[in-house]
C-alpha atoms as a PDB file:
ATOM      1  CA  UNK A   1       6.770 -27.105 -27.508  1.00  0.00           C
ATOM      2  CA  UNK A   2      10.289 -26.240 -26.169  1.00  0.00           C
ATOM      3  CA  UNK A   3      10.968 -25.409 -22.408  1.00  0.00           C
ATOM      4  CA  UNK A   4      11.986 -22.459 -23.386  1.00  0.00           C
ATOM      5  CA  UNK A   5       8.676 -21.409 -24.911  1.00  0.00           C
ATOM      6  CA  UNK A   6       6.604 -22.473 -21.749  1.00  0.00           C
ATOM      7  CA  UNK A   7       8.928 -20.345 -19.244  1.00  0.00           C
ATOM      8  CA  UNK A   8       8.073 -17.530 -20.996  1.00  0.00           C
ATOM      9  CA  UNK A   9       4.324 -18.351 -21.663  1.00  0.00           C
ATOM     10  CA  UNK A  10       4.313 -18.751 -17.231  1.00  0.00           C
ATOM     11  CA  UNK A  11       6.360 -15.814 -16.851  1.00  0.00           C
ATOM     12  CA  UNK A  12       3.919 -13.609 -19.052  1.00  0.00           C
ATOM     13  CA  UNK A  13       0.425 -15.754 -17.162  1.00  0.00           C
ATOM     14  CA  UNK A  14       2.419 -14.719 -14.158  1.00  0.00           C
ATOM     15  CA  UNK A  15       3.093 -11.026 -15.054  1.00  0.00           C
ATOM     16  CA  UNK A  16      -0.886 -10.469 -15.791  1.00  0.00           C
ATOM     17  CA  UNK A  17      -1.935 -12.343 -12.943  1.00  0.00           C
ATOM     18  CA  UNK A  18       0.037 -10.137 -10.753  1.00  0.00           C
ATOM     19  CA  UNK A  19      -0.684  -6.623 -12.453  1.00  0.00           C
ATOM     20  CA  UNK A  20      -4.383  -7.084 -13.645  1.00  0.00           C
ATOM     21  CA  UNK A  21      -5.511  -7.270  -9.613  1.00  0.00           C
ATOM     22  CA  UNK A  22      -3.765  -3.904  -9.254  1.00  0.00           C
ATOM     23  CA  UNK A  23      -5.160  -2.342 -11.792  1.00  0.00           C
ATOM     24  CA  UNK A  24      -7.591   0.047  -9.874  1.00  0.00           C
ATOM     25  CA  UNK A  25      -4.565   0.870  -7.748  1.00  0.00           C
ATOM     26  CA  UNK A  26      -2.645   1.903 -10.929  1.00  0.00           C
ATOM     27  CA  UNK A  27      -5.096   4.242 -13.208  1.00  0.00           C
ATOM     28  CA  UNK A  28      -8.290   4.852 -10.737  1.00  0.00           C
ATOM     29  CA  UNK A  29      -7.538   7.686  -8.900  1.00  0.00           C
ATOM     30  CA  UNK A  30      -4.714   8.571 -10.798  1.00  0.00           C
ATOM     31  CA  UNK A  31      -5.916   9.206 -14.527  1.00  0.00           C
ATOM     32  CA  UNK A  32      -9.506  10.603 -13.563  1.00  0.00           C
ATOM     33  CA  UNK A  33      -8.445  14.079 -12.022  1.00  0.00           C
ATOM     34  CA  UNK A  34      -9.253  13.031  -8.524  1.00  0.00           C
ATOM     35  CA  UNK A  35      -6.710  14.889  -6.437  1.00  0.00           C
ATOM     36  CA  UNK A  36      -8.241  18.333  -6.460  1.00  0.00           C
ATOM     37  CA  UNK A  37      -8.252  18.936  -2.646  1.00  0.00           C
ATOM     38  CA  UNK A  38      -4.901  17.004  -1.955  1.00  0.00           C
ATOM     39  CA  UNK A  39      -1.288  17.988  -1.952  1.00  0.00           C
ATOM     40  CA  UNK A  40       0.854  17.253  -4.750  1.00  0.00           C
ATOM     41  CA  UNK A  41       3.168  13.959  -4.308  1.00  0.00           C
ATOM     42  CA  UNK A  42       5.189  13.941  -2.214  1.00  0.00           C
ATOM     43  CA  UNK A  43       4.609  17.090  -0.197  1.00  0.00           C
ATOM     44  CA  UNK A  44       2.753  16.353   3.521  1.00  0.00           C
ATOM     45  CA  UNK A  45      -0.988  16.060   3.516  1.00  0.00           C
ATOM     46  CA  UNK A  46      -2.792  17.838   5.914  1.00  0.00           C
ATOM     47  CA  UNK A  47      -4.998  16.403   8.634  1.00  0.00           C
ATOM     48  CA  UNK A  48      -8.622  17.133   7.647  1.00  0.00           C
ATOM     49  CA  UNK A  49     -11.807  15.739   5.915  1.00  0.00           C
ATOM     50  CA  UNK A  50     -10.427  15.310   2.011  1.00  0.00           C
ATOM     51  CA  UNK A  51      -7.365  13.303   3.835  1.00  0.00           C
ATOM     52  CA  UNK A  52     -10.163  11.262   5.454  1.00  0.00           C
ATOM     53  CA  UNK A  53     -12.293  10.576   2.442  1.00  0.00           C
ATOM     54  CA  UNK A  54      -8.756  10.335  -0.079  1.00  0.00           C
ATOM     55  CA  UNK A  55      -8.135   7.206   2.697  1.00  0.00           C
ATOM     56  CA  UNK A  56     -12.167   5.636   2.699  1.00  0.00           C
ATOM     57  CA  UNK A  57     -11.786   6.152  -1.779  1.00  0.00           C
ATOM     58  CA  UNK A  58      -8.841   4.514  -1.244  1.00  0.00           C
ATOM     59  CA  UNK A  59     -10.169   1.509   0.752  1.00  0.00           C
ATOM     60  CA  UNK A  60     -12.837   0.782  -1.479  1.00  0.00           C
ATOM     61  CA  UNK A  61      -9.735   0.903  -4.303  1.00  0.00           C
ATOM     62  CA  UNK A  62      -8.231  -1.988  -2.688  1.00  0.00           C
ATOM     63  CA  UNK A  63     -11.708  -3.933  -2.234  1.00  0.00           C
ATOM     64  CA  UNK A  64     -11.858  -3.977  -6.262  1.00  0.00           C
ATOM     65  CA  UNK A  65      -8.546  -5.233  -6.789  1.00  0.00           C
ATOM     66  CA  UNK A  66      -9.835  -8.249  -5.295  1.00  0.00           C
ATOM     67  CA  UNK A  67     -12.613  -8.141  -7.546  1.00  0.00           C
ATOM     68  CA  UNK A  68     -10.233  -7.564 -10.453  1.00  0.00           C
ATOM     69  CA  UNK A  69      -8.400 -10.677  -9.028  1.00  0.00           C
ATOM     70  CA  UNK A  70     -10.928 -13.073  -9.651  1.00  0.00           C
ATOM     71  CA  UNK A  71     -10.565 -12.792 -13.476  1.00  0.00           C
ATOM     72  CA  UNK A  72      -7.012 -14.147 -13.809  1.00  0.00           C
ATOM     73  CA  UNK A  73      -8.025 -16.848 -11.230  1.00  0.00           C
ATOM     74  CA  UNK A  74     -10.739 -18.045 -12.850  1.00  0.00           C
ATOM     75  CA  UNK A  75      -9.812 -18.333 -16.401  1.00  0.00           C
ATOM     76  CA  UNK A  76      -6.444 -19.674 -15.387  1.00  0.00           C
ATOM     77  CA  UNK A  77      -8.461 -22.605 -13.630  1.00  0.00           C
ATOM     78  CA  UNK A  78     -11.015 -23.104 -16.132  1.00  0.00           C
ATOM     79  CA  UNK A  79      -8.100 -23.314 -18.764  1.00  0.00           C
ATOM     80  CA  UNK A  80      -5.940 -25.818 -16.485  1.00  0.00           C
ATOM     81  CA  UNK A  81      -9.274 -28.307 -16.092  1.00  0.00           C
ATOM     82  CA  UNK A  82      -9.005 -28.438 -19.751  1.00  0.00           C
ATOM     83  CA  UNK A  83      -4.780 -28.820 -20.474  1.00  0.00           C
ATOM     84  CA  UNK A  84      -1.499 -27.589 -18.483  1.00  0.00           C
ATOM     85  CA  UNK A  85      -1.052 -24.833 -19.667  1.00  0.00           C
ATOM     86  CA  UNK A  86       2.063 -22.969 -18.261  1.00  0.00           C
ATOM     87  CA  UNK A  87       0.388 -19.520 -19.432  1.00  0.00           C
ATOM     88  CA  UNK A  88      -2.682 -20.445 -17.293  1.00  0.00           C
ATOM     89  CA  UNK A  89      -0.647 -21.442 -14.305  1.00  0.00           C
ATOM     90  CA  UNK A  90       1.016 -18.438 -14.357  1.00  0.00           C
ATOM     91  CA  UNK A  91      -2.459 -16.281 -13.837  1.00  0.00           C
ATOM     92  CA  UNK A  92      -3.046 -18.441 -11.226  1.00  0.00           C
ATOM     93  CA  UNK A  93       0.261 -18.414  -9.775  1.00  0.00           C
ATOM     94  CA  UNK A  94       0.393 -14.595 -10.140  1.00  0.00           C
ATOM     95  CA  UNK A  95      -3.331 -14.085  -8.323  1.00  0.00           C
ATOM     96  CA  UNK A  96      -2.878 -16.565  -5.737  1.00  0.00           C
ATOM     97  CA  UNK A  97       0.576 -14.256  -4.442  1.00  0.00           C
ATOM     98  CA  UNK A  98      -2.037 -10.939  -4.905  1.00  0.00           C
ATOM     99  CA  UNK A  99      -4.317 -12.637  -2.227  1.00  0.00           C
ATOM    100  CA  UNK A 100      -1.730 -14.081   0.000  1.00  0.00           C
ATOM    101  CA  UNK A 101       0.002 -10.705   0.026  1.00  0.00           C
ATOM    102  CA  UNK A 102      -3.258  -8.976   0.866  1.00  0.00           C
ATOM    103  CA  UNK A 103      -4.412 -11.873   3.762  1.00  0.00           C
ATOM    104  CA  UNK A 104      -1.009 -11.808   5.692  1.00  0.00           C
ATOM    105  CA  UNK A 105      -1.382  -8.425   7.424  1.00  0.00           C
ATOM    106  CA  UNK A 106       1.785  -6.430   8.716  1.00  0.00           C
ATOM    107  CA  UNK A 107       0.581  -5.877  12.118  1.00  0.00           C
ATOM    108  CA  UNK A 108      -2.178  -7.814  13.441  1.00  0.00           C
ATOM    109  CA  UNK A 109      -3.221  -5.146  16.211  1.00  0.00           C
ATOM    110  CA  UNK A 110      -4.250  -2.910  13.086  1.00  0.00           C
ATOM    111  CA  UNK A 111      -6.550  -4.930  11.655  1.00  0.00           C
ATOM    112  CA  UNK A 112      -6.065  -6.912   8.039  1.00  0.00           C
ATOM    113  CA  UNK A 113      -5.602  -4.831   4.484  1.00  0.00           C
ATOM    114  CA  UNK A 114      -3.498  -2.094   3.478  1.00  0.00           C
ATOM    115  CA  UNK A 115      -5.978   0.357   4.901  1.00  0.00           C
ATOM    116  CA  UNK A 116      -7.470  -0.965   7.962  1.00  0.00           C
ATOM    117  CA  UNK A 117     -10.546   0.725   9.339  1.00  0.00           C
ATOM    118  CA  UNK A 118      -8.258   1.475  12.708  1.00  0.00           C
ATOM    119  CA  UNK A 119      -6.037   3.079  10.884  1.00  0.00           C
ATOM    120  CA  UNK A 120      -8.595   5.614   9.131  1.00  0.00           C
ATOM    121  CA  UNK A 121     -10.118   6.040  12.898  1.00  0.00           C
ATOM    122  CA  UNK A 122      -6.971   7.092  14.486  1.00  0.00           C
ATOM    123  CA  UNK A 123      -6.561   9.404  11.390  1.00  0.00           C
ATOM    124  CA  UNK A 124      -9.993  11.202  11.494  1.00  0.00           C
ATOM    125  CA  UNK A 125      -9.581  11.199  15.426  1.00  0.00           C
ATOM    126  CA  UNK A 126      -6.838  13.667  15.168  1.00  0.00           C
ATOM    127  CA  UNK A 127      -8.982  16.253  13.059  1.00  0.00           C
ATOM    128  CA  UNK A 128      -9.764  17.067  16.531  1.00  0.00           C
ATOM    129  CA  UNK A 129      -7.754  15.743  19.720  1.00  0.00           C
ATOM    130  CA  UNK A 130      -8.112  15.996  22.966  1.00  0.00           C
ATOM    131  CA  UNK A 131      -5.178  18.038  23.437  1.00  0.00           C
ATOM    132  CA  UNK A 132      -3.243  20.333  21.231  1.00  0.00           C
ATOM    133  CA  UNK A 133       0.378  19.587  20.810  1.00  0.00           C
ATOM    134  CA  UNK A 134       1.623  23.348  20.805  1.00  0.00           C
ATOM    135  CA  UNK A 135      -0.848  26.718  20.029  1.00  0.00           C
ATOM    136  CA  UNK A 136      -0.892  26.658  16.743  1.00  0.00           C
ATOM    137  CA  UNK A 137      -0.766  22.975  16.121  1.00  0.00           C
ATOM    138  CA  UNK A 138      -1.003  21.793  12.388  1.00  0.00           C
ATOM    139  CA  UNK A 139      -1.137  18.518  11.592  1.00  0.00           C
ATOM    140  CA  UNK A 140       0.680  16.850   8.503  1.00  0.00           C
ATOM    141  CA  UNK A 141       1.063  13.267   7.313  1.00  0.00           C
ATOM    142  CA  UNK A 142       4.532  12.883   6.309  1.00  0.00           C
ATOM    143  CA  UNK A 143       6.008   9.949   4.825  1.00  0.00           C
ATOM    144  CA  UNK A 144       7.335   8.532   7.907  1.00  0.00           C
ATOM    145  CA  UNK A 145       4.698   9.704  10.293  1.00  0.00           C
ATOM    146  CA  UNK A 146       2.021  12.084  11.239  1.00  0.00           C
ATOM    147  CA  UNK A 147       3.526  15.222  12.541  1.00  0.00           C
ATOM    148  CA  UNK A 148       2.635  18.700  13.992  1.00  0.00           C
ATOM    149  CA  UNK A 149       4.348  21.510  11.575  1.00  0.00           C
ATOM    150  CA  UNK A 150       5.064  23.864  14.321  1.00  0.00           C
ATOM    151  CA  UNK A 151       6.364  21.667  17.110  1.00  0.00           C
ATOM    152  CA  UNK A 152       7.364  18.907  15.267  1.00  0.00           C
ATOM    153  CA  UNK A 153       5.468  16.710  17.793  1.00  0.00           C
ATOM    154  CA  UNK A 154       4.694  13.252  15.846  1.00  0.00           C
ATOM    155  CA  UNK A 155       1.269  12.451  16.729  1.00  0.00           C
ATOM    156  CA  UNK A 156       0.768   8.996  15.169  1.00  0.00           C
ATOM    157  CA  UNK A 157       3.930   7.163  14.030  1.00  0.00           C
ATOM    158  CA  UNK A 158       2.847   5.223  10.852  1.00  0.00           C
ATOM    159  CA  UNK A 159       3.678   5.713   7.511  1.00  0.00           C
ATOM    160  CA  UNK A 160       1.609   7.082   4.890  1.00  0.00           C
ATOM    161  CA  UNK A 161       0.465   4.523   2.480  1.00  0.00           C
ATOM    162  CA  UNK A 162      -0.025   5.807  -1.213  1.00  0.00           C
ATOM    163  CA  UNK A 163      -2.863   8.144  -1.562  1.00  0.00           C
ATOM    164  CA  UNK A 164      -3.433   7.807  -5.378  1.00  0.00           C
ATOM    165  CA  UNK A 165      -2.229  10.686  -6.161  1.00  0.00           C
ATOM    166  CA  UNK A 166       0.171  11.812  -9.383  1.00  0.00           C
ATOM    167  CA  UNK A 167       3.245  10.565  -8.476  1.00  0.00           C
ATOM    168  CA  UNK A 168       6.303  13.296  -8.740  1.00  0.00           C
ATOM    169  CA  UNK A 169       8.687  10.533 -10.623  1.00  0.00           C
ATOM    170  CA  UNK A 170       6.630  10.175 -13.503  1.00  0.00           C
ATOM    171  CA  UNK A 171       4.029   8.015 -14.799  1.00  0.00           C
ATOM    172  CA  UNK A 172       5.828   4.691 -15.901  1.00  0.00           C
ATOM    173  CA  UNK A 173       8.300   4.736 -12.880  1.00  0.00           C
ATOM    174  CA  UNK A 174       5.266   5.785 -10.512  1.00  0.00           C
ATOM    175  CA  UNK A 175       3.430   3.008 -11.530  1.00  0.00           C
ATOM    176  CA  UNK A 176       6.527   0.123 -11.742  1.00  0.00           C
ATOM    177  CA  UNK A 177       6.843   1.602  -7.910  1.00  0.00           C
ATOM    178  CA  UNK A 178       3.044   1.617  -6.582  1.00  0.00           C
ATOM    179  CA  UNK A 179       3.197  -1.569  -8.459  1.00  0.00           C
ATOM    180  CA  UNK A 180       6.268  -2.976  -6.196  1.00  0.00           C
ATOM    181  CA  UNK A 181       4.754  -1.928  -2.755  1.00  0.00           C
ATOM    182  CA  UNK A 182       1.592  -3.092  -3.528  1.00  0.00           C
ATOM    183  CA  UNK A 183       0.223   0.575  -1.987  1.00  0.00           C
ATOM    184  CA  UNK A 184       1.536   0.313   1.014  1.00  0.00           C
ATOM    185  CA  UNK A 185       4.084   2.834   2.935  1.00  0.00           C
ATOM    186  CA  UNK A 186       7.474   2.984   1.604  1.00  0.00           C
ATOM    187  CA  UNK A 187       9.168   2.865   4.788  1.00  0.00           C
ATOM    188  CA  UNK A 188       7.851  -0.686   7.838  1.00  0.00           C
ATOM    189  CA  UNK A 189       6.266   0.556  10.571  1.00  0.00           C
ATOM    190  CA  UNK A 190       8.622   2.282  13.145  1.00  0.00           C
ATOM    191  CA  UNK A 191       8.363  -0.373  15.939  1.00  0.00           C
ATOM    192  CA  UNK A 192       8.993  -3.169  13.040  1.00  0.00           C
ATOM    193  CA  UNK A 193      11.855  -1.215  11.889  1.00  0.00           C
ATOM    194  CA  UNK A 194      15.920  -2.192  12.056  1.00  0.00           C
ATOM    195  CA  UNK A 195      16.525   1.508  12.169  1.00  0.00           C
ATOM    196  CA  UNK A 196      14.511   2.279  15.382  1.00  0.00           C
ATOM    197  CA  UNK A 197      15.218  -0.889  17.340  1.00  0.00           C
ATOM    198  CA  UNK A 198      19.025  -0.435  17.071  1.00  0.00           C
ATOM    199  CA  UNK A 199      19.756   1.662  19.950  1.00  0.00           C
ATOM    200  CA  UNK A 200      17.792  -1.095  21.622  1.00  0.00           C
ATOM    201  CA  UNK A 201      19.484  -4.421  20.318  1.00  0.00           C
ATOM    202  CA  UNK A 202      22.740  -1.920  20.979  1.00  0.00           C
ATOM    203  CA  UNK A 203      22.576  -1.541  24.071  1.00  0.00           C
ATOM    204  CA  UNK A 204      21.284  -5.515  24.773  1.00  0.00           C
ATOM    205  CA  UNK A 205      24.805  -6.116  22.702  1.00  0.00           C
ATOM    206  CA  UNK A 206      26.669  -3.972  25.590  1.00  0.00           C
ATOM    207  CA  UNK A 207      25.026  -5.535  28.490  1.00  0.00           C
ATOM    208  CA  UNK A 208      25.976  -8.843  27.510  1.00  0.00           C
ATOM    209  CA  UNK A 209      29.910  -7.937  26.538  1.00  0.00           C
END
């Protein structure tokens, strides 16, 4: 068997070991007619008890992937007790970067996952804060952050993971993109961001000149 032949057998082991986990996140919510009470994508999604339960569905989404990741794992081992296969490594290979990219958490003060428990606390906790923003304060999770629609006021700056919802771009590119960021927010968190620490490492830049 040429060289040539087994690249392309571990590039295609590879390929299913990294999109069979993710299937769930792909076609669950997605294909099933499941977005009845939500906003179409991408428009803000308001603060309330469908955005709450969208986020605990969407938890229990990401719990099956790992379930979904076991298949690939296994029969890539079992195969590789037997021969090297390349196609087999590849599963492996292509699982194996599915859990490492789901064990290594972002921030650590969150909590592990893509959808920590904190994070859906601090969401259902402003259904009702403590205090209003403005009068007539509406809440709205935009893509950056979580925002009042009046006052602009952002009450929570994290960005909104994907919510399984239709994606506006289309089915194929939708899915190569959800696919990509693994469901999480398109945009780092704004304290991880380049964008928001550069006044910050400007002004260090000034001191020291």
């Amino acid at each position: 068997m040429s060289l040539s032949t087994d690249v392309i057998r571990l590039v295609l082991g590879m390929l299913i070991g990294i999109i069979l986990p993710r299937i769930p996140l792909l076609f669950f919510t997605r294909f099933l007619n499941m977005e009845q009470e939500l906003p179409p994508h991408p428009d803000p999604v308001p603060i309330g008890i469908p955005l709450v339960q969208r986020l605990l569905l969407m938890r229990r989404i990401h719990v099956m992937c790992w379930i979904t990741a076991t298949l690939p794992l296994a029969l890539g081992l079992w195969i590789l007790q037997n021969s090297p296969e390349p196609f087999a490594f590849g599963m492996v290979a292509g699982a194996s970067w599915f859990a490492i990219s789901r064990i290594v958490p972002e921030d650590i003060e969150q909590g592990f996952g893509i959808l920590p428990l904190s994070l859906i606390k601090s969401v259902n906790n402003l259904r009702e804060p403590e205090n209003d923003c403005c009068e007539q304060a509406t809440l709205f999770w935009e893509v950056r952050s979580i925002r009042c629609k009046q006052c602009r006021f952002i009450a929570l700056e994290t960005p909104r993971p994907d919510l399984g919802r239709m994606r506006s771009d289309g089915r194929f590119k939708g899915s190569l993109r959800v696919l990509l960021m693994d469901g999480r927010p398109i945009f780092p968190p704004s304290d991880s961001s380049v964008v928001s620490e550069g006044p910050e490492l400007l002004s260090k830049v000034t001191e020291e000149e």
